[in-house]
Protein backbone atom coordinates (compact mmCIF):
# COMPACT_ATOMS: atom_id res chain seq x y z
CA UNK A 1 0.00 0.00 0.00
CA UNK A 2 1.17 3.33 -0.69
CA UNK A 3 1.75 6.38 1.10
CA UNK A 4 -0.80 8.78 0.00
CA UNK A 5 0.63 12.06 -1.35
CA UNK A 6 1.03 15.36 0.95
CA UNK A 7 1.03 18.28 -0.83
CA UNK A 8 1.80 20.86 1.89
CA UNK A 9 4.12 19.91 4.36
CA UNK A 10 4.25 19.69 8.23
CA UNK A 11 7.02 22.00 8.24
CA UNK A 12 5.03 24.58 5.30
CA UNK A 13 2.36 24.24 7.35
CA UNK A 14 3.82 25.17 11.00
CA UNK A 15 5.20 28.14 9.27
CA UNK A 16 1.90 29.18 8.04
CA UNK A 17 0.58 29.19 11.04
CA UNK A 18 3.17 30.79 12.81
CA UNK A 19 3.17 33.83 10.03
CA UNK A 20 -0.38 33.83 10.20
CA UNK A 21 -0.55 34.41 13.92
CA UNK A 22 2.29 36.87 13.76
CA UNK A 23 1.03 38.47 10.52
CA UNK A 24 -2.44 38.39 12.71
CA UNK A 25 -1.35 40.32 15.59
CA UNK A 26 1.15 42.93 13.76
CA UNK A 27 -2.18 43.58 11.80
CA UNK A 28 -3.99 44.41 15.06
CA UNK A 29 -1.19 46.18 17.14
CA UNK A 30 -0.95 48.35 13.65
CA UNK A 31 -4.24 49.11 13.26
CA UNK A 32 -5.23 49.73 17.28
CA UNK A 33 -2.30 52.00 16.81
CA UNK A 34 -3.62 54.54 13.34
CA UNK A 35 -6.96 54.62 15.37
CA UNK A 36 -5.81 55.83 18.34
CA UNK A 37 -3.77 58.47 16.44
CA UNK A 38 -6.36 59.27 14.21
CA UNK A 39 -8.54 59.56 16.94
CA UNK A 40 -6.31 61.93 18.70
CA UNK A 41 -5.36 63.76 15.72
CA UNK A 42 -9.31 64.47 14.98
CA UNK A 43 -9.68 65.46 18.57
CA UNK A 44 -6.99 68.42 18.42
CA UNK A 45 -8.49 69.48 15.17
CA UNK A 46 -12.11 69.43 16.97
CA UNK A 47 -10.88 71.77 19.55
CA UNK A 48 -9.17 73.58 17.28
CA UNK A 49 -12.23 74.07 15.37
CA UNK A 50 -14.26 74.60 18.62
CA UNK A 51 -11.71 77.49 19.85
CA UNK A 52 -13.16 79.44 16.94
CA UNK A 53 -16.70 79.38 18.26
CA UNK A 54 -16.02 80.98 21.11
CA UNK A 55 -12.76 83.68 19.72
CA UNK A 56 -15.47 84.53 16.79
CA UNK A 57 -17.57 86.71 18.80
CA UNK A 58 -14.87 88.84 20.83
CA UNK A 59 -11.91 88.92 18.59
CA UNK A 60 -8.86 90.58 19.75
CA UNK A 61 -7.54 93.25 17.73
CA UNK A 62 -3.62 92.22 18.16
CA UNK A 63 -3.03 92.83 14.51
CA UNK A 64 -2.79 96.15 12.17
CA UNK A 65 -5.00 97.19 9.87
CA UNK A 66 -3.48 96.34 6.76
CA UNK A 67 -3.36 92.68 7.75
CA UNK A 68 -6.96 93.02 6.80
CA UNK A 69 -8.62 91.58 3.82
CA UNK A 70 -8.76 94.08 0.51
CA UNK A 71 -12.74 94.56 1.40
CA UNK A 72 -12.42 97.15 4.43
CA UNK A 73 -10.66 98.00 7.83
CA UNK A 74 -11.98 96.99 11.15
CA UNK A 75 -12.88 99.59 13.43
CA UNK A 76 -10.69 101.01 15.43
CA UNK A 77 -11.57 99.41 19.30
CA UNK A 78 -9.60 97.04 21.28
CA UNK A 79 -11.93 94.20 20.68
CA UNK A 80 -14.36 93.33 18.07
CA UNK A 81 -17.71 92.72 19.65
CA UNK A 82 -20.45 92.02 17.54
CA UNK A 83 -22.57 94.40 18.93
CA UNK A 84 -20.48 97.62 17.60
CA UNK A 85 -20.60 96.73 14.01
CA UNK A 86 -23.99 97.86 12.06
CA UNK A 87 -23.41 95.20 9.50
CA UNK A 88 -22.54 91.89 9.21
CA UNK A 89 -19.82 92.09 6.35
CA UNK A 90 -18.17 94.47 8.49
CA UNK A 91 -18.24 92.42 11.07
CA UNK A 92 -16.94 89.28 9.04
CA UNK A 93 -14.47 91.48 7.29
CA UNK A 94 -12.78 92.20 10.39
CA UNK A 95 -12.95 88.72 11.92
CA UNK A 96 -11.16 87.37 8.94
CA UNK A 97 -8.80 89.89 9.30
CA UNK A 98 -8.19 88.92 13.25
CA UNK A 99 -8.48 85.06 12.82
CA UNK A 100 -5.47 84.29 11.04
CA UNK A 101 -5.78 80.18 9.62
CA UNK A 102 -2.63 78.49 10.81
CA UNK A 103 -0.96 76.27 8.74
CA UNK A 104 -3.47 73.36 6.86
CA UNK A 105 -5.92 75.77 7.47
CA UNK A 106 -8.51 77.88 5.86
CA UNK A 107 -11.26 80.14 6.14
CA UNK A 108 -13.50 82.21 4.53
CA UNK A 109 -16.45 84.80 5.06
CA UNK A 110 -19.51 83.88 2.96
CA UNK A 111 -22.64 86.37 3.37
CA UNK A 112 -25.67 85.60 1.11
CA UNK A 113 -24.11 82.58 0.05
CA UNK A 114 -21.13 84.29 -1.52
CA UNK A 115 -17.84 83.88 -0.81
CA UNK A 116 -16.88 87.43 0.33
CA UNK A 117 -13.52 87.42 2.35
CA UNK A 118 -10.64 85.87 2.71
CA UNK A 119 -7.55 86.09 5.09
CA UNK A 120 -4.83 87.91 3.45
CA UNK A 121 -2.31 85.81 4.88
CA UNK A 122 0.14 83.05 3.27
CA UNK A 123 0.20 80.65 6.35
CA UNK A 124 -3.06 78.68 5.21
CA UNK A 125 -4.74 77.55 2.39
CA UNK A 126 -7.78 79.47 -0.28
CA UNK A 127 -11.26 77.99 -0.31
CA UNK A 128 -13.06 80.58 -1.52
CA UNK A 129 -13.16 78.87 -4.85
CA UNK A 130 -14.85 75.67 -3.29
CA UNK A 131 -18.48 76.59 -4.32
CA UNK A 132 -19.64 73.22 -3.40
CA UNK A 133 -18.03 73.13 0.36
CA UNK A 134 -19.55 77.13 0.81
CA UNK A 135 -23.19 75.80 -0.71
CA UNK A 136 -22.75 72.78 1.62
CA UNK A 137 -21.83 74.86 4.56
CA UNK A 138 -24.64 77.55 3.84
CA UNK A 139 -27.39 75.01 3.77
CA UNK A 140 -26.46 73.15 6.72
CA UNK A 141 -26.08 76.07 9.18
CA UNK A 142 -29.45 77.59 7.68
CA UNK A 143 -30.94 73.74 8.06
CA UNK A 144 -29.68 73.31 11.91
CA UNK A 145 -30.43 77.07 12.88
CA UNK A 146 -27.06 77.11 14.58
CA UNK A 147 -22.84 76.20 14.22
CA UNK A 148 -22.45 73.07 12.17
CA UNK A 149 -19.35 70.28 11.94
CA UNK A 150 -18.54 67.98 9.95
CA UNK A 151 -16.11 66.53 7.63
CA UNK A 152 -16.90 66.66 3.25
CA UNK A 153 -14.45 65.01 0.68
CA UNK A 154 -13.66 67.65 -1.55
CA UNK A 155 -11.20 68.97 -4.79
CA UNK A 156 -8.82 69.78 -2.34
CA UNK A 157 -9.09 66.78 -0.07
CA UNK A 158 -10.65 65.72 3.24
CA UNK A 159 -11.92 68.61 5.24
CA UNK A 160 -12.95 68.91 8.71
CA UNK A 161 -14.97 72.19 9.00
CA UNK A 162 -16.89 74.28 11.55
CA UNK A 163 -19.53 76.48 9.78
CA UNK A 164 -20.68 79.56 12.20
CA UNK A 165 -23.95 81.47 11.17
CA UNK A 166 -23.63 85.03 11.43
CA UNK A 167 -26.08 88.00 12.10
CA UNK A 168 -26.19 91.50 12.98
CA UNK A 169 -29.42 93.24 14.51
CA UNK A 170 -30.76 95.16 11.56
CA UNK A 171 -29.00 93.83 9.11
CA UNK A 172 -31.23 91.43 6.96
CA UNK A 173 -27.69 89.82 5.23
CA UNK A 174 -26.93 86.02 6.64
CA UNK A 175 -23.37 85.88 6.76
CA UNK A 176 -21.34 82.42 7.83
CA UNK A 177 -17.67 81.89 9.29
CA UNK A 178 -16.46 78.90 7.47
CA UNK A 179 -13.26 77.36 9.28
CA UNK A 180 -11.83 74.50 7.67
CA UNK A 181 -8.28 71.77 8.52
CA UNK A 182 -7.12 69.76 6.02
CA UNK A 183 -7.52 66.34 7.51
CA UNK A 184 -4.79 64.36 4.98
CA UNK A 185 -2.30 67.07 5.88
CA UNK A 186 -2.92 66.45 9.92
CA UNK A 187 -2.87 63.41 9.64
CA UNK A 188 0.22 63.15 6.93
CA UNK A 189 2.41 62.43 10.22
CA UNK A 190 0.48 59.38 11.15
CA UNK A 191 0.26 57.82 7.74
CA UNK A 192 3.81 58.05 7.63
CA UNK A 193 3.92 56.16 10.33
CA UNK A 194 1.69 53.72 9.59
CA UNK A 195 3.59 53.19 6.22
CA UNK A 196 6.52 52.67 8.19
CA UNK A 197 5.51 50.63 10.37
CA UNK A 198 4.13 48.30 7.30
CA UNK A 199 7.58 48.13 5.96
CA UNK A 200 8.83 47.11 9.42
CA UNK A 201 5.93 44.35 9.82
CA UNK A 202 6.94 42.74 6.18
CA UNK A 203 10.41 42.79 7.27
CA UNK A 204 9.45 41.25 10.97
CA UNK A 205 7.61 38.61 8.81
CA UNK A 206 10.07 37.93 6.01
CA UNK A 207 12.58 37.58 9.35
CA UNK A 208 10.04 35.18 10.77
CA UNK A 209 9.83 33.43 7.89
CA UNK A 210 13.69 32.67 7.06
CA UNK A 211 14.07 32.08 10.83
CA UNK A 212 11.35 29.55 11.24
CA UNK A 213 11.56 27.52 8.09
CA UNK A 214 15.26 26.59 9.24
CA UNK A 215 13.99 26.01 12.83
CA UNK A 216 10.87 24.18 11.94
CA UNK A 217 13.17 21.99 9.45
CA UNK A 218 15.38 21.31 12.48
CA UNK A 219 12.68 20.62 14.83
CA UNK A 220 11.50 18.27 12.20
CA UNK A 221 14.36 16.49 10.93
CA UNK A 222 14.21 13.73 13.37
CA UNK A 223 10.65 13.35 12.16
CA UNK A 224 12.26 12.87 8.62
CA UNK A 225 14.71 10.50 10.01
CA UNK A 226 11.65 8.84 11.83
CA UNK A 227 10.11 8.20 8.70
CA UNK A 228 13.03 6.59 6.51
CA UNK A 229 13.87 4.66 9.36
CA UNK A 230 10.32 3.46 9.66
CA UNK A 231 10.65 2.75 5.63
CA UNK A 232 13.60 0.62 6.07
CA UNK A 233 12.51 -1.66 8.30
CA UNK A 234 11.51 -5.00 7.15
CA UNK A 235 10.62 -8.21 8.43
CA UNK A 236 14.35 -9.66 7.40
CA UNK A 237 16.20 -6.39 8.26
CA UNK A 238 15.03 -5.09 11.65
CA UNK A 239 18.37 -3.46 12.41
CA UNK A 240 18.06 0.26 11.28
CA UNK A 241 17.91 2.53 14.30
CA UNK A 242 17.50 6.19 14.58
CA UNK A 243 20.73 8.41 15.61
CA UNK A 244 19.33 9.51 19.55
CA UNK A 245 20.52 12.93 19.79
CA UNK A 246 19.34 16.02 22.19
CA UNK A 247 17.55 16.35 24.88
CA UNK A 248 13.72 18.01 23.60
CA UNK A 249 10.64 15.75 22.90
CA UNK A 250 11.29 14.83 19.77
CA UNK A 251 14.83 13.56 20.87
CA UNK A 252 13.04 11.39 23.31
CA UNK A 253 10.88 10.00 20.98
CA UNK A 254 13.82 9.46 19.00
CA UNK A 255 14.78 7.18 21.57
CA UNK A 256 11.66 5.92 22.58
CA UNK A 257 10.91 4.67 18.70
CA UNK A 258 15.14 2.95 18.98
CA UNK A 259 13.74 0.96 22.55
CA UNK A 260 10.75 0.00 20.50
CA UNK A 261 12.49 -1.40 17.73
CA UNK A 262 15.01 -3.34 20.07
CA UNK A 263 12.14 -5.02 21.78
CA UNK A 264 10.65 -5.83 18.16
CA UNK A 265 13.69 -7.45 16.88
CA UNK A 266 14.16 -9.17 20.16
CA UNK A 267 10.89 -10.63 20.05
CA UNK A 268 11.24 -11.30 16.23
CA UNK A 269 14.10 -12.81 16.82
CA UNK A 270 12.65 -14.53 19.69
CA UNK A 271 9.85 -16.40 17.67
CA UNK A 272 12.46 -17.32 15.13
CA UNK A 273 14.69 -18.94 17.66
CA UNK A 274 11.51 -20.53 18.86
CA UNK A 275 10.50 -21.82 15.74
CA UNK A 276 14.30 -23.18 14.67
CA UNK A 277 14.12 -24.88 18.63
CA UNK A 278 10.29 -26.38 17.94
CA UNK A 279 11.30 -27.90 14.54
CA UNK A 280 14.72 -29.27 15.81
CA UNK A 281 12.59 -30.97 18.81
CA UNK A 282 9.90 -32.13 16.69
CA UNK A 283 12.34 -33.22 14.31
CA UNK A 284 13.86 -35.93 16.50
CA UNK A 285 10.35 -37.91 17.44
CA UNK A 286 9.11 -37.57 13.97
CA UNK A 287 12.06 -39.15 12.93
CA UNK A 288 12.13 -41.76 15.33
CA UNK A 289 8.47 -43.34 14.54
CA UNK A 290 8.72 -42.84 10.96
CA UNK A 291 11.86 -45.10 11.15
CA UNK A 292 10.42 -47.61 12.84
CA UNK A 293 7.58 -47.63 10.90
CA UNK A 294 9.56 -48.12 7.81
CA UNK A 295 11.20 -51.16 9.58
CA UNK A 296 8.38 -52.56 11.18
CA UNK A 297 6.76 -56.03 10.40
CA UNK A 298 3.45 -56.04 9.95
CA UNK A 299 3.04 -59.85 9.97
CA UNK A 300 5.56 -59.84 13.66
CA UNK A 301 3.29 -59.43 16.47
CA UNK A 302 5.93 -58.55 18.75
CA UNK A 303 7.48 -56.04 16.05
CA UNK A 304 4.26 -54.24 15.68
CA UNK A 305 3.60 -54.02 19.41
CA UNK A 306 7.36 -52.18 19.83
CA UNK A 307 6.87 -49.65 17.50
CA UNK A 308 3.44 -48.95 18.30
CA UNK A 309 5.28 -48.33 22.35
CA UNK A 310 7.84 -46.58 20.79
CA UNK A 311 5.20 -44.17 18.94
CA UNK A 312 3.00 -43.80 21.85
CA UNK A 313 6.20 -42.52 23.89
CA UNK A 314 7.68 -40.18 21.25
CA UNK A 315 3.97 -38.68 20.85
CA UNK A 316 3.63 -38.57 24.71
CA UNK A 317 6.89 -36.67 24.40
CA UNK A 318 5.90 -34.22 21.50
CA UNK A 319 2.56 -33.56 23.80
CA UNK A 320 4.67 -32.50 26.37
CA UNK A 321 6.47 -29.98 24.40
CA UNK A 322 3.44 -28.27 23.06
CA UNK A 323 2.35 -27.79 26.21
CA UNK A 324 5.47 -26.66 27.58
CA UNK A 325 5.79 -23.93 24.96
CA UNK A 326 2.32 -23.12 25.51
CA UNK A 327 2.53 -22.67 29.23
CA UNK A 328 6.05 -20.37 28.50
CA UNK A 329 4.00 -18.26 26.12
CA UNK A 330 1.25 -18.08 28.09
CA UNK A 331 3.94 -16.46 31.10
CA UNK A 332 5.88 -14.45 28.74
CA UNK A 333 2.09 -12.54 27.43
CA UNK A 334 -0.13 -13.16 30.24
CA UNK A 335 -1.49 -10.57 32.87
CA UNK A 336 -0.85 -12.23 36.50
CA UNK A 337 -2.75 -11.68 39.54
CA UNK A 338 -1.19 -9.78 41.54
CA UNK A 339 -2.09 -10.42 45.54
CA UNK A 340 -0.37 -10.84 49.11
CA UNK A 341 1.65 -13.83 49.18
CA UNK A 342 2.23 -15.50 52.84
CA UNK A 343 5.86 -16.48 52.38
CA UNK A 344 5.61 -18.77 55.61
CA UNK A 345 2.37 -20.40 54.05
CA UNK A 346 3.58 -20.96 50.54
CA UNK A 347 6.87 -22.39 51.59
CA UNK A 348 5.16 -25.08 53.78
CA UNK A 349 2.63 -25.43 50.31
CA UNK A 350 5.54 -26.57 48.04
CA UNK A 351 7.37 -28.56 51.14
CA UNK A 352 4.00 -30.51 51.14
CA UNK A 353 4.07 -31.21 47.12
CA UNK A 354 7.51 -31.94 46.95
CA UNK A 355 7.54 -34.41 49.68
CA UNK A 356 5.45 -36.58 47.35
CA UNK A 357 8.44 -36.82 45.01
CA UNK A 358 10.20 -40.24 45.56
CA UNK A 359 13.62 -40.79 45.16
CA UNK A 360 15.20 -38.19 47.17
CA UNK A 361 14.42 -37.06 51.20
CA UNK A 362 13.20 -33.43 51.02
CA UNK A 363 14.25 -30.92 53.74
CA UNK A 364 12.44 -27.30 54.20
CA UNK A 365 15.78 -25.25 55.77
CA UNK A 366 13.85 -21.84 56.39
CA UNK A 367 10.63 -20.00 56.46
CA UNK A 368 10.21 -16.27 55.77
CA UNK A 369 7.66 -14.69 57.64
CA UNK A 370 6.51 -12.14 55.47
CA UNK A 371 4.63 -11.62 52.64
CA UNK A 372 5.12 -9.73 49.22
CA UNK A 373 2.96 -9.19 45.55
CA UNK A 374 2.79 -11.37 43.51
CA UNK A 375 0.81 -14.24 41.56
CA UNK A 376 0.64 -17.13 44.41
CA UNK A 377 -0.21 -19.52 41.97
CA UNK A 378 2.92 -18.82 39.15
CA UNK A 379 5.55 -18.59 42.21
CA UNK A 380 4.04 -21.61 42.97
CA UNK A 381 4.58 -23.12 39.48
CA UNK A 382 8.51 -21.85 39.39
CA UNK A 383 9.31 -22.95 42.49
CA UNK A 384 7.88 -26.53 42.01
CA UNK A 385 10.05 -27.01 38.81
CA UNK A 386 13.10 -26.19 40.25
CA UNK A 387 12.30 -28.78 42.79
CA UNK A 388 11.43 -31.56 39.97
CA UNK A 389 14.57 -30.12 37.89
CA UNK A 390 16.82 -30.74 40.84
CA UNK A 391 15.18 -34.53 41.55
CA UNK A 392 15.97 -35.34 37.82
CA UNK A 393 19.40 -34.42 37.54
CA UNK A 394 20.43 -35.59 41.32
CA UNK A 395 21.35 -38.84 42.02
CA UNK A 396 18.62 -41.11 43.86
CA UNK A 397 18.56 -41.02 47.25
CA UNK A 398 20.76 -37.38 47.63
CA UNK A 399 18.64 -35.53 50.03
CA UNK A 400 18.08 -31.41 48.30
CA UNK A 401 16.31 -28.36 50.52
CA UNK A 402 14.31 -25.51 50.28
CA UNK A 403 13.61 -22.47 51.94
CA UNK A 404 12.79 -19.06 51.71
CA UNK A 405 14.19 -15.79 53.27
CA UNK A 406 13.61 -12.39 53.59
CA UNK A 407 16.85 -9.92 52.81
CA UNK A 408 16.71 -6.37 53.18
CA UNK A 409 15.37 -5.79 49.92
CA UNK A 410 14.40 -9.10 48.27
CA UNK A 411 12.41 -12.19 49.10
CA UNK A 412 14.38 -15.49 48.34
CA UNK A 413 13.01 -18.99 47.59
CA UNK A 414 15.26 -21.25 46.57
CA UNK A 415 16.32 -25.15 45.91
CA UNK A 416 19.76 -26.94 47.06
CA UNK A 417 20.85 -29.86 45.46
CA UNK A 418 23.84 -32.11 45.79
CA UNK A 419 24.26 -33.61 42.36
CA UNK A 420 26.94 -32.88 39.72
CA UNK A 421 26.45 -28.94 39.75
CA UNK A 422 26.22 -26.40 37.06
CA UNK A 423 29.55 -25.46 35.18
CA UNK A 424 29.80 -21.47 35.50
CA UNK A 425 29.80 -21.26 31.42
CA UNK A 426 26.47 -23.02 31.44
CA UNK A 427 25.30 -21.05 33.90
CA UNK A 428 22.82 -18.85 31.16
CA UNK A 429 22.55 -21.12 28.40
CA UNK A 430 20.41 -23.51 30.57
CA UNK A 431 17.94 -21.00 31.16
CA UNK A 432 16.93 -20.65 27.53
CA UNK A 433 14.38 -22.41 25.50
CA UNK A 434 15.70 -25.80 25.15
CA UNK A 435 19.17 -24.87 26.73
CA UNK A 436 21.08 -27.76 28.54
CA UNK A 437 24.15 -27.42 30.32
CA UNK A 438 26.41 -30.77 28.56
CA UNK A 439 24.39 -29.33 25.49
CA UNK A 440 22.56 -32.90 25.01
CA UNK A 441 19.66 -34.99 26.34
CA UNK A 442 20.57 -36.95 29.34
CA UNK A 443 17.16 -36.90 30.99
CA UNK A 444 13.81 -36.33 30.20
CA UNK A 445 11.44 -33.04 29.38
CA UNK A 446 11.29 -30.65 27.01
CA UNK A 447 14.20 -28.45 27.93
CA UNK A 448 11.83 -25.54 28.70
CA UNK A 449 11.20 -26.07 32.48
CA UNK A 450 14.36 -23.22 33.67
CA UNK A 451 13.11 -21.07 30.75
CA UNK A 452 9.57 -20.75 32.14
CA UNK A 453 11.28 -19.93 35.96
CA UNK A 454 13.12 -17.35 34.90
CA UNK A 455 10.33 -15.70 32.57
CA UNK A 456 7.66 -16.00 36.08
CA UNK A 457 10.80 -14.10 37.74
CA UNK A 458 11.50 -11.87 35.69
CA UNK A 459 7.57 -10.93 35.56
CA UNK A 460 7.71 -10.48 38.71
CA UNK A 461 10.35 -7.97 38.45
CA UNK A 462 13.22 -10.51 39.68
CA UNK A 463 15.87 -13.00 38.41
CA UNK A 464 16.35 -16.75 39.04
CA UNK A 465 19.99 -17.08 39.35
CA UNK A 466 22.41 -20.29 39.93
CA UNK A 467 25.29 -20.73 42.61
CA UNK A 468 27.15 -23.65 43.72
CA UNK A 469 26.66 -25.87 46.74
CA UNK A 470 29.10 -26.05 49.52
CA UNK A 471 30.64 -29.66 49.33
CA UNK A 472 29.21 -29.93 45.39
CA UNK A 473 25.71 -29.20 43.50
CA UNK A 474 23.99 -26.22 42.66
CA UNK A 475 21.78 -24.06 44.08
CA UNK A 476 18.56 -22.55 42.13
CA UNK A 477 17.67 -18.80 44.22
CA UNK A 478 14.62 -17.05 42.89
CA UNK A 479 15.09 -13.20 43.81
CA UNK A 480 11.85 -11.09 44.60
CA UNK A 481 11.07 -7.98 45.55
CA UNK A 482 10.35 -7.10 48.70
CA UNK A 483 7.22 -5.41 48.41
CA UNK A 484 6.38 -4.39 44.46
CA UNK A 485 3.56 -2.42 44.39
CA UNK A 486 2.83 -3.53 40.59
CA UNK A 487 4.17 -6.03 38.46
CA UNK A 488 5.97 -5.15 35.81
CA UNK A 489 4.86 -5.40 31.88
CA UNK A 490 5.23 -9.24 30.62
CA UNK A 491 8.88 -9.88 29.70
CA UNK A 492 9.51 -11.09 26.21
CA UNK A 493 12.46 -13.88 25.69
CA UNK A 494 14.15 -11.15 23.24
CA UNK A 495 14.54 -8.77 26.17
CA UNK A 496 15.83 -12.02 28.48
CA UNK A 497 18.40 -12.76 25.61
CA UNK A 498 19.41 -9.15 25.00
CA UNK A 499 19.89 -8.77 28.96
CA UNK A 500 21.91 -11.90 29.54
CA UNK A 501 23.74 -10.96 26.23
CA UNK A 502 24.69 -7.24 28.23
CA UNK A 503 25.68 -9.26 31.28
């Protein structure tokens, strides 16, 4: 089956997301900014506008005459108050002439709906030609009955204006103050800005983008490596491993995925050994009937009835075996039971069994009293084939113990014998499937009993180890802990090689 194709990657696609999100919140910190200066900018020109309102009807006369407009002089007082002028284009004559426009400014006197005066002055800017602003400012002051703002997009821009109806007792003329800022000059400062800042945000996110395609590929490479090593194991080549580097997440699972892969190929490796041991042992009884099978004669009574014994036993024998690799299977994957063993009580339990034995007189040494976790029943199991292990291989009538004891940190059960001991290079092999110390068949079973102790040991988080007996034999000791509060995940007999490989 193939891999289906990916056309965006995981590393195209963290960086999307990561310019996104930054591209997101420049976006926001950049606008939140131009409002709040726009904002603020509008509010200076709105009190700007506003300080006219209240300068328009006393004006003070800080300024010559001829900085007057070309239509008249003001009169000559100290202030300008409304109420001393007879008519109102004297009056707005002299205003203009007062309120000089600063700079993006403008203004203009408009009585009748004409555009009649206009500050002298170079500082500001002419709208006395805007007809459509002056019509628009003439209607809505004669529409509201009163001062008008507002803001109109016009030839000259955008325009922020205050338009101030004015009239003078018995003087039928309407005359209007017209005060306008030029809203894209104001706010020229801020755009700048803005524009600025928008060349500094593409550069933040071109930055963001060289940086974190490089880091994103380096976060991800092990990922990569994950992946062809993944694609190059096989079922007949489990040995590519991932180079463990670092010390982030990914580094771990680096490591993690190299630990999986060794328990993999140990338990591949496991099942293959298993399978090369089942067809060498099932080899041998196949052999054997078939042969005398062959030679057989079916007319000699006698003939027929020894190979039909001989069959029977060698079939016996192959039953065994299956059920020997059955029962070591069944410990290496099984979930145990885990409960409080009475050390004292389960001691005097396999003194009874073994007792039953014949051939050798059984001794119980020791008793712990204690208890520890465990599965009663498999300690049970382990313990009794040591004891039949040690009555096969020890000569009839040589008397072997048991006993249990409690060490600091470990519970021990073990099984003395005084037969011909177990040579210190043998001292592994013969707890492996079908493993033998002189490497040959000199008693009966399936060679499978010492495997099947030290997989309940080891799944009980302990070892079954081998010593020799003062004055000759050996002695089997299965090590416990003291008090495990779990047992441990099922041991496989690829991590028991691997482990007795590292020893």
């Amino acid at each position: 089956m193939t891999r289906s194709s990916r056309p965006i990657s995981a590393r195209a696609r963290i960086l999307a997301a990561v310019l996104a999100v930054a591209c997101l919140g420049l976006a926001i910190v950049g606008s939140v900014t131009f409002v709040v200066q726009h904002s603020r900018v509008t509010d200076e020109i709105d009190q700007r506008l506003s300080a006219q309102v209240a300068r328009l009807q006393t004006v003070a006369a800080e300024q010559p005459d001829d900085t007057g407009s070309a239509g008249g002089a003001a009169p000559a007082t100290d202030d300008l108050v409304i109420e001393e002028f007879s008519s109102v284009e004297d009056y707005l004559q002299a205003a203009v002439a007062r309120l000089v426009p600063a700079r993006n400014e403008g203004s203009v006197a408009i009585v009748d709906g004409e555009a009649r005066f206009r500050p002298a002055t170079l500082s500001g800017f002419d709208i006395s030609d805007d007809h459509e602003l002056i019509a628009r400012a003439v209607a809505e002051t004669t529409a509201a009955g009163g001062t008008v703002r507002g803001t109109a997009e016009t030839e000259h821009g955008s325009m922020r204006y205050v338009a101030i109806p004015v009239n003078v007792e018995g003087d039928p003329a309407q005359g209007v103050y017209l005060r306008v800022v030029d809203l894209n000059a104001e706010l020229a400062p801020v755009t700048a800005a803005m524009f600025t800042y928008a060349i500094a945000a593409v550069g933040v996110l071109l930055a963001i983008g060289i940086v974190g395609w490089f880091v994103a590929g380096r976060l991800l490479s092990p990922l990569g490596r994950l992946r062809a090593t993944a694609d190059a194991v096989s079922v007949t080549d489990l040995s590519p491993r991932m180079a463990a580097g670092g010390n982030d997440d990914i580094s771990d699972l680096s490591r993690t995925v190299n630990s999986m892969l060794d328990r993999i190929e140990g338990s591949v490796d496991s099942q293959r050994q298993l399978l090369d041991d089942v067809r060498h042992e099932l080899k041998t009884p196949i052999t054997i009937v078939r042969g005398h099978l062959e030679l057989m004669d079916p007319t000699d009574a006698h003939d027929v009835a020894t190979a039909r014994a001989i069959g029977i036993a060698e079939l016996d024998r192959m039953t065994r075996l299956v059920e020997d690799i059955d029962l070591l299977a069944s410990v290496e994957g099984g979930t145990f039971a885990t409960v409080e063993v009475d050390l004292a009580a389960l001691t005097a339990r396999v003194g009874e069994l073994v007792s039953v034995i014949p051939g050798h007189p059984w001794l119980v040494s020791a008793r712990a009293e204690g208890k520890t976790l465990g599965d009663q029943d498999r300690l049970l199991q382990a313990w009794l084939q040591l004891a039949d292990n040690a009555a096969k291989y020890t000569a009839e009538g040589s008397p072997i113990e048991i006993g249990s004891r409690i060490n600091t940190d470990e519970v021990c059960l073990w099984v003395v014998d005084h037969g011909p001991g177990i040579p210190p290079a043998s001292r592994q092999q013969i707890f492996r499937r079908f493993g033998r110390a002189q490497g040959r068949r000199s008693v009966g079973g399936s060679g499978l009993g010492l495997a099947i102790v030290d997989a309940i040991a080891k799944a009980h988080g302990g070892r079954c180890l081998v010593t020799d007996t003062p004055g000759g034999g050996a002695t089997f000791t299965i090590h416990l802990p003291l008090r495990a509060t779990a047992l441990p995940a099922p041991v496989r007999a690829g991590d028991v090689l691997q482990r007795e490989a590292a020893a």
